[in-house]
Protein backbone atom coordinates (compact mmCIF):
# COMPACT_ATOMS: atom_id res chain seq x y z
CA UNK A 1 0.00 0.00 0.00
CA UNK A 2 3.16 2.27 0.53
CA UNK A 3 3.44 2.51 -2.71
CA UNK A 4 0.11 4.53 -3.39
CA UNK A 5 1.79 8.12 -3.63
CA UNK A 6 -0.95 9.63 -4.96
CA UNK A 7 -4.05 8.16 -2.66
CA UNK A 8 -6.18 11.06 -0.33
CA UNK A 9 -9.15 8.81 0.37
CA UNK A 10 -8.76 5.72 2.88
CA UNK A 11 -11.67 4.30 4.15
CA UNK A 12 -11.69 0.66 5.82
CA UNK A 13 -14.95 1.06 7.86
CA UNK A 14 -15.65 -2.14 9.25
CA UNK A 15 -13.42 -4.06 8.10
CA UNK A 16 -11.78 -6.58 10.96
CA UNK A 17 -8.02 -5.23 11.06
CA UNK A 18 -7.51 -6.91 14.46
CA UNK A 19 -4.39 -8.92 12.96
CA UNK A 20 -2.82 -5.40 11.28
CA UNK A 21 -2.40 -4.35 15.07
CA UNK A 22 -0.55 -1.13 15.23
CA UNK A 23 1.20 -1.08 12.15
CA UNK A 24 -1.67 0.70 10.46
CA UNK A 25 -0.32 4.00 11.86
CA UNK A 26 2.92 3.50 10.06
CA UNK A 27 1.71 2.43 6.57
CA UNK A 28 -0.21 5.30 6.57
CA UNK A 29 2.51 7.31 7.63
CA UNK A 30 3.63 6.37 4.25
CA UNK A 31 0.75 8.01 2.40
CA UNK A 32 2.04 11.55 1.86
CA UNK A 33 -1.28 12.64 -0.38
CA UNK A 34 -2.94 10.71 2.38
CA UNK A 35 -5.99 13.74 3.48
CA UNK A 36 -8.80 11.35 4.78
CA UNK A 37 -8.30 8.19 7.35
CA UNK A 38 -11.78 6.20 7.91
CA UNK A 39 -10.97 3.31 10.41
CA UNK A 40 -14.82 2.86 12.16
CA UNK A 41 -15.37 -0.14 13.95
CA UNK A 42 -12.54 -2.22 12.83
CA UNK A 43 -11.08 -4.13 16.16
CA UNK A 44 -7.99 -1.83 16.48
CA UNK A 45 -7.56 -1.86 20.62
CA UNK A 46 -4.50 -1.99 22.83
CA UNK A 47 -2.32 2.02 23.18
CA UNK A 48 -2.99 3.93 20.08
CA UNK A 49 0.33 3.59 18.62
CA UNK A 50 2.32 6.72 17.58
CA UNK A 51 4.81 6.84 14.32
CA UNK A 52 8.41 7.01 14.36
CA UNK A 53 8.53 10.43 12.81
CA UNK A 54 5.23 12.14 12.05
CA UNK A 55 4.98 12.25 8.12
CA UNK A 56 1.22 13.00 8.07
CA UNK A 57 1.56 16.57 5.95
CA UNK A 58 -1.50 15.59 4.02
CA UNK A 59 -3.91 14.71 6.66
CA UNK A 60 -7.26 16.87 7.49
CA UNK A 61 -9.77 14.02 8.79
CA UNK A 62 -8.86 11.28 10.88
CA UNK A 63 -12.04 9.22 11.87
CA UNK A 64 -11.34 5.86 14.13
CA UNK A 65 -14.41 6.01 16.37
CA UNK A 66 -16.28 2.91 17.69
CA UNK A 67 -12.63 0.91 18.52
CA UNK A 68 -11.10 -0.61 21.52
CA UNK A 69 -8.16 1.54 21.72
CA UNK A 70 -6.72 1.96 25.53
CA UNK A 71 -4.54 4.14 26.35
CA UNK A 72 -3.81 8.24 26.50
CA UNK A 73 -4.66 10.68 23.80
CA UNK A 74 -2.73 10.21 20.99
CA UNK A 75 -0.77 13.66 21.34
CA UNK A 76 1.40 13.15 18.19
CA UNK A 77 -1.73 14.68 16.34
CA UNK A 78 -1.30 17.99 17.76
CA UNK A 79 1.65 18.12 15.65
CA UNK A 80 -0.54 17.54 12.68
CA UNK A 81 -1.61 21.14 11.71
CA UNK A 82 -3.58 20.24 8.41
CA UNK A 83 -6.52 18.29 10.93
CA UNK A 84 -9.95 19.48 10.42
CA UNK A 85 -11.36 16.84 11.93
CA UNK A 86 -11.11 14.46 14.94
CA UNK A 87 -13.41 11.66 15.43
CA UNK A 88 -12.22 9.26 18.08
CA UNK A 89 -15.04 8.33 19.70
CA UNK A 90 -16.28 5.81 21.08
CA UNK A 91 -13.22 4.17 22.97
CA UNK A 92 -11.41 3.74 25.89
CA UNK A 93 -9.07 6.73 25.70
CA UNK A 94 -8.56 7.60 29.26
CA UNK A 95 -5.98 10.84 31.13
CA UNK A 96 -6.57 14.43 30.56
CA UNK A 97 -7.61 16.07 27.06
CA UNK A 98 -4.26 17.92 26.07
CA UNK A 99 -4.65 21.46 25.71
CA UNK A 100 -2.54 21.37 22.40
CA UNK A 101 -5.82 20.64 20.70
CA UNK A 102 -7.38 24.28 21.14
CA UNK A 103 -4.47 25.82 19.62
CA UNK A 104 -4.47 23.32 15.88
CA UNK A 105 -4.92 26.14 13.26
CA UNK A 106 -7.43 24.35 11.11
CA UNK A 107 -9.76 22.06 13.68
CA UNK A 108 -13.39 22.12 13.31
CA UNK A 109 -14.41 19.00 14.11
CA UNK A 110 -13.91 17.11 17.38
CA UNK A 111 -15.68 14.38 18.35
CA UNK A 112 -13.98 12.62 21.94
CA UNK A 113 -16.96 11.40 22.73
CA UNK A 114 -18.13 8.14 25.08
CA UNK A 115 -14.89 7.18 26.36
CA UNK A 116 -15.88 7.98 29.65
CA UNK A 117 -12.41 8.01 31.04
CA UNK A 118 -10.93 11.32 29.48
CA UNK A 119 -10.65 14.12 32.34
CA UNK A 120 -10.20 17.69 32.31
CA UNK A 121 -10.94 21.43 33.98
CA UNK A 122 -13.50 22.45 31.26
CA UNK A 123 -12.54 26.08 32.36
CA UNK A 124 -9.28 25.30 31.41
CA UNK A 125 -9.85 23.67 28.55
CA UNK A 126 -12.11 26.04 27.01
CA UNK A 127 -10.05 29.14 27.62
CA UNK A 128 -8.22 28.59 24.01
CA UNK A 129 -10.03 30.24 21.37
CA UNK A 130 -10.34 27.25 19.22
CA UNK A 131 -10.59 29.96 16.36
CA UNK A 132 -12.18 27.70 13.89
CA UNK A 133 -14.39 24.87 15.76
CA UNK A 134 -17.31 24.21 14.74
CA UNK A 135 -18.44 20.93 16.42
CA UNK A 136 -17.19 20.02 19.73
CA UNK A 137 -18.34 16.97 21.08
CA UNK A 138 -17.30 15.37 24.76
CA UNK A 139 -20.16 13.69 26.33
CA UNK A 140 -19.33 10.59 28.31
CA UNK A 141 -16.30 11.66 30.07
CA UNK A 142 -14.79 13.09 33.32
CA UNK A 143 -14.97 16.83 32.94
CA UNK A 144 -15.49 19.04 35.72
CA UNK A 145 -15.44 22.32 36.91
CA UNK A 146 -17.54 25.35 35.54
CA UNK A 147 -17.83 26.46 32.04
CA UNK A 148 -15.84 29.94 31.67
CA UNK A 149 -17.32 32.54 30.06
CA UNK A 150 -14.95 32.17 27.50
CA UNK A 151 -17.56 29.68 25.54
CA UNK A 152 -18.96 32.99 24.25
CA UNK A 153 -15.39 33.59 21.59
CA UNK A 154 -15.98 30.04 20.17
CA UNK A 155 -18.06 32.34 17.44
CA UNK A 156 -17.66 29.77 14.53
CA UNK A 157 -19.26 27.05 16.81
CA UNK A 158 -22.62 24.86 15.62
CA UNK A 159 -22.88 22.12 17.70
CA UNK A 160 -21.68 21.67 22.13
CA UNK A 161 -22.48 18.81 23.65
CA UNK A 162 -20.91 18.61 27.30
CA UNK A 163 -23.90 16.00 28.44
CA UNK A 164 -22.80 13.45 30.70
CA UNK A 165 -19.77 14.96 32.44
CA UNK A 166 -19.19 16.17 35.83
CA UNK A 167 -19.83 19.77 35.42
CA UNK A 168 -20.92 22.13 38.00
CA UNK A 169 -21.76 25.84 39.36
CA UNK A 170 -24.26 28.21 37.30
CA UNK A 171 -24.49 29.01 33.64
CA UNK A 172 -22.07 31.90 33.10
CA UNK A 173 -22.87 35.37 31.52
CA UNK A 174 -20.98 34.54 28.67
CA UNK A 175 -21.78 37.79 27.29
CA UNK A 176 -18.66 39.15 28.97
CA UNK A 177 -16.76 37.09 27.25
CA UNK A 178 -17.53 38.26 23.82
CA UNK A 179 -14.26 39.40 22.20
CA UNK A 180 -13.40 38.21 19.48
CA UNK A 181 -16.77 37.76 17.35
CA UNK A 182 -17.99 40.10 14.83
CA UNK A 183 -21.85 39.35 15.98
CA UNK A 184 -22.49 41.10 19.80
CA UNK A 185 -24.76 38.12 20.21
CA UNK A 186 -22.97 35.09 22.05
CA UNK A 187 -22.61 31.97 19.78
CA UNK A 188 -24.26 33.14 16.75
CA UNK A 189 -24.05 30.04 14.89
CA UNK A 190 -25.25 27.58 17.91
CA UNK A 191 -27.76 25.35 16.39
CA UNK A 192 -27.37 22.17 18.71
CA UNK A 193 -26.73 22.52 22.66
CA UNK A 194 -26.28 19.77 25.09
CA UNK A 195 -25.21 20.44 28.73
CA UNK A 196 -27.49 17.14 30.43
CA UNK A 197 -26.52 14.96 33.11
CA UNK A 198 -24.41 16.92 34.63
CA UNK A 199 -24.61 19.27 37.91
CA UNK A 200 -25.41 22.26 36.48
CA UNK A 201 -27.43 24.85 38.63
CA UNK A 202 -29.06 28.19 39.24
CA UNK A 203 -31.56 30.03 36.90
CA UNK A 204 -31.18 30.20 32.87
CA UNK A 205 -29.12 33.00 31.82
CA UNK A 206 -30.69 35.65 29.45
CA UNK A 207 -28.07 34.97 26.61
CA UNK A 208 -29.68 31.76 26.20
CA UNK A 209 -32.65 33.57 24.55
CA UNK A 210 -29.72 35.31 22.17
CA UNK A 211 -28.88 31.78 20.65
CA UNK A 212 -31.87 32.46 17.89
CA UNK A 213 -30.34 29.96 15.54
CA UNK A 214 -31.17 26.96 18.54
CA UNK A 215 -32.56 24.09 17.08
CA UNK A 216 -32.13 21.96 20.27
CA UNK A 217 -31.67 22.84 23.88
CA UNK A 218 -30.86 19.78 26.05
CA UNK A 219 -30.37 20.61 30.09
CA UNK A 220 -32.09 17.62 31.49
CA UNK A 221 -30.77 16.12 34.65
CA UNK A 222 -29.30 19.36 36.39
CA UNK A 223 -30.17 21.48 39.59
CA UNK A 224 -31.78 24.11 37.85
CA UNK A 225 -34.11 26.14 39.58
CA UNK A 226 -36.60 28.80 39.38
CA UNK A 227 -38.92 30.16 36.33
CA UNK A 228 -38.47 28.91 32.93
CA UNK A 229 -37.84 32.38 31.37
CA UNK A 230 -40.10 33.91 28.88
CA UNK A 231 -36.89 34.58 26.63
CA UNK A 232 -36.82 30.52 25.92
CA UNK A 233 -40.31 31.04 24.28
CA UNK A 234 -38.46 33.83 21.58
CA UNK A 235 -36.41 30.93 19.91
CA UNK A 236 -38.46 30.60 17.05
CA UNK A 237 -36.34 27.64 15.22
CA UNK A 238 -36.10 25.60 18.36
CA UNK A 239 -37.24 22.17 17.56
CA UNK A 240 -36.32 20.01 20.53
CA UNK A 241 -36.27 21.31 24.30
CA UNK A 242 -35.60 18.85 27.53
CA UNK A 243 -35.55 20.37 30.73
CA UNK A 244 -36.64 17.23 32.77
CA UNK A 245 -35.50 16.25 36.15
CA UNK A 246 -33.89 20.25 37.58
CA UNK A 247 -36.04 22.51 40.31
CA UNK A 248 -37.55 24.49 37.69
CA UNK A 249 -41.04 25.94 38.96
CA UNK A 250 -43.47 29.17 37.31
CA UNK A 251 -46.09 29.47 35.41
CA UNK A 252 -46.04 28.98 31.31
CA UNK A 253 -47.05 31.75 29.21
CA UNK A 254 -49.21 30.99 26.00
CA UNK A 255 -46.88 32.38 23.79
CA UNK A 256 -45.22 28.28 23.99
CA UNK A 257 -47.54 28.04 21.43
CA UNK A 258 -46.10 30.29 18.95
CA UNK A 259 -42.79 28.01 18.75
CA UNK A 260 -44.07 26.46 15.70
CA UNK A 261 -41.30 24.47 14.99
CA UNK A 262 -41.24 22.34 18.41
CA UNK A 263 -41.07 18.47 18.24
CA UNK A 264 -40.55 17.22 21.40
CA UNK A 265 -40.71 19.19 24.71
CA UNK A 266 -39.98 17.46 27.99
CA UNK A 267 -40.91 18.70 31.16
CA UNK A 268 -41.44 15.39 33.51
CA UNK A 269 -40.10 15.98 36.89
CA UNK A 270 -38.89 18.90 36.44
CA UNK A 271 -41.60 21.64 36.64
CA UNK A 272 -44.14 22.50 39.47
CA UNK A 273 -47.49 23.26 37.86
CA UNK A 274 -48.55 26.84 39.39
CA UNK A 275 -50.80 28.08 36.75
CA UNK A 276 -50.74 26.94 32.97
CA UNK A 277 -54.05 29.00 30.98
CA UNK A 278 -56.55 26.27 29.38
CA UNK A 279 -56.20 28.40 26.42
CA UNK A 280 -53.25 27.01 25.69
CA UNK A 281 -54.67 23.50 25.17
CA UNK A 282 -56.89 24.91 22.87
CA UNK A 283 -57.20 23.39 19.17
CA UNK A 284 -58.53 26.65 16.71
């Protein structure tokens, strides 16, 4: 396969390379036109093995979710400053996130998802300006601490999910923050937001009604308290919204009923019914 100077595309998906072991790495080492590595599902496990000499100049995606690899972060990638993407989810990666990865020139995809094992200050981690991200997924794993209001710079970002972690403390005003986006709106490209199962509390900040690209608002599972505020109602393009199981508590306005676009809104054990107008039951 070495001698395939000119290949960009490699995708194995499920195919069983349990008997390659770690030599994979190093034959596509060899690949220097090498720009896209798909190795889902395919029995790799034991350390992620590192190269000899990094010779990846090529590579922008490198997607080896849904493995058995155990071991650290593979930290020879943050020497690798073509990545766009990392998907290596799905795991057993285990040891702090480096914070190398907040400072690759080109990332927009990140995807360290369900290895439940990886561990980090998400205050600390967050407080690079990963200046191009665009998804950032780490459910499943050890984080902790409280998210800095530096989450408000990540102004290219679509898609947080931080569900399943170990977070804690309130919901910053991550409108100080703001200093490096054109828009004076926090996140103004947030679509998809995930922050459930965690320990999350106090009341919803107002720049959550800012986010008016939301699609989906997931905060299930927390120690919310207090009213849900009328600004949540303003998100026009919001399609899914969980806040089950926090200390939420209020009355709901009939203006829910102007979110037109709502699938799925999930209250259970989360809300104490004060007052709710039968007119919002109504069918015209």
């Amino acid at each position: 396969m070495t001698g395939l100077v000119s290949l960009k595309y490699l995708g194995m998906n499920y195919v069983n390379l349990s008997l390659v072991g770690s030599r994979w790495v190093e034959v596509a080492n060899k690949l220097p036109s090498l720009t896209e590595l798909h190795l889902r599902g395919c029995s790799l496990f034991g350390s992620f093995p590192s190269p000899r000499l990094v010779n990846f100049t090529s590579l922008a995606v490198i997607a080896i979710t849904s493995n058995h690899f155990n071991s650290k972060f593979p930290e020879w990638l943050l020497n690798v400053s073509n990545l766009v993407s990392i998907d290596i989810s799905d795991n057993q990666l285990h040891g702090r996130i480096p914070l190398g990865l907040g400072e690759l020139p080109n990332l927009q995809y990140l995807d360290l998802s369900s290895n439940f094992n990886l561990r980090r200050s998400i205050s600390q981690l967050l407080r690079k300006s990963w200046k191009k991200i665009k998804v950032l997924n780490l459910a499943h794993n050890e984080l902790h601490g409280s998210i800095p209001s530096s989450i408000g710079n990540f102004c290219n970002l679509k898609y947080l999910d931080l569900g399943d972690n170990y977070l804690n403390g309130s919901l910053p005003e991550i409108i100080k923050g703001l200093e490096t986006c054109s828009s004076k709106s926090p996140l103004p490209n947030l679509t998809e937001l995930y922050l459930h199962r965690n320990q999350l509390m106090g009341t919803l900040p107002n720049w959550l009604g800012e986010l008016k690209n939301l699609r989906v608002l997931a905060l299930s599972v927390n120690k919310f308290e207090g009213p849900i505020p009328s600004f949540l109602w303003t998100l026009q393009h919001l399609e899914y919204m969980y806040l089950s199981w926090n200390e939420l508590n209020g009355s709901l306005p009939n203006s829910v009923g102007q979110l037109s676009q709502l699938q799925a809104w999930v209250l259970f054990q989360s809300y104490e019914w004060k007052s709710l107008s039968t007119t919002f039951f109504e069918v015209e």
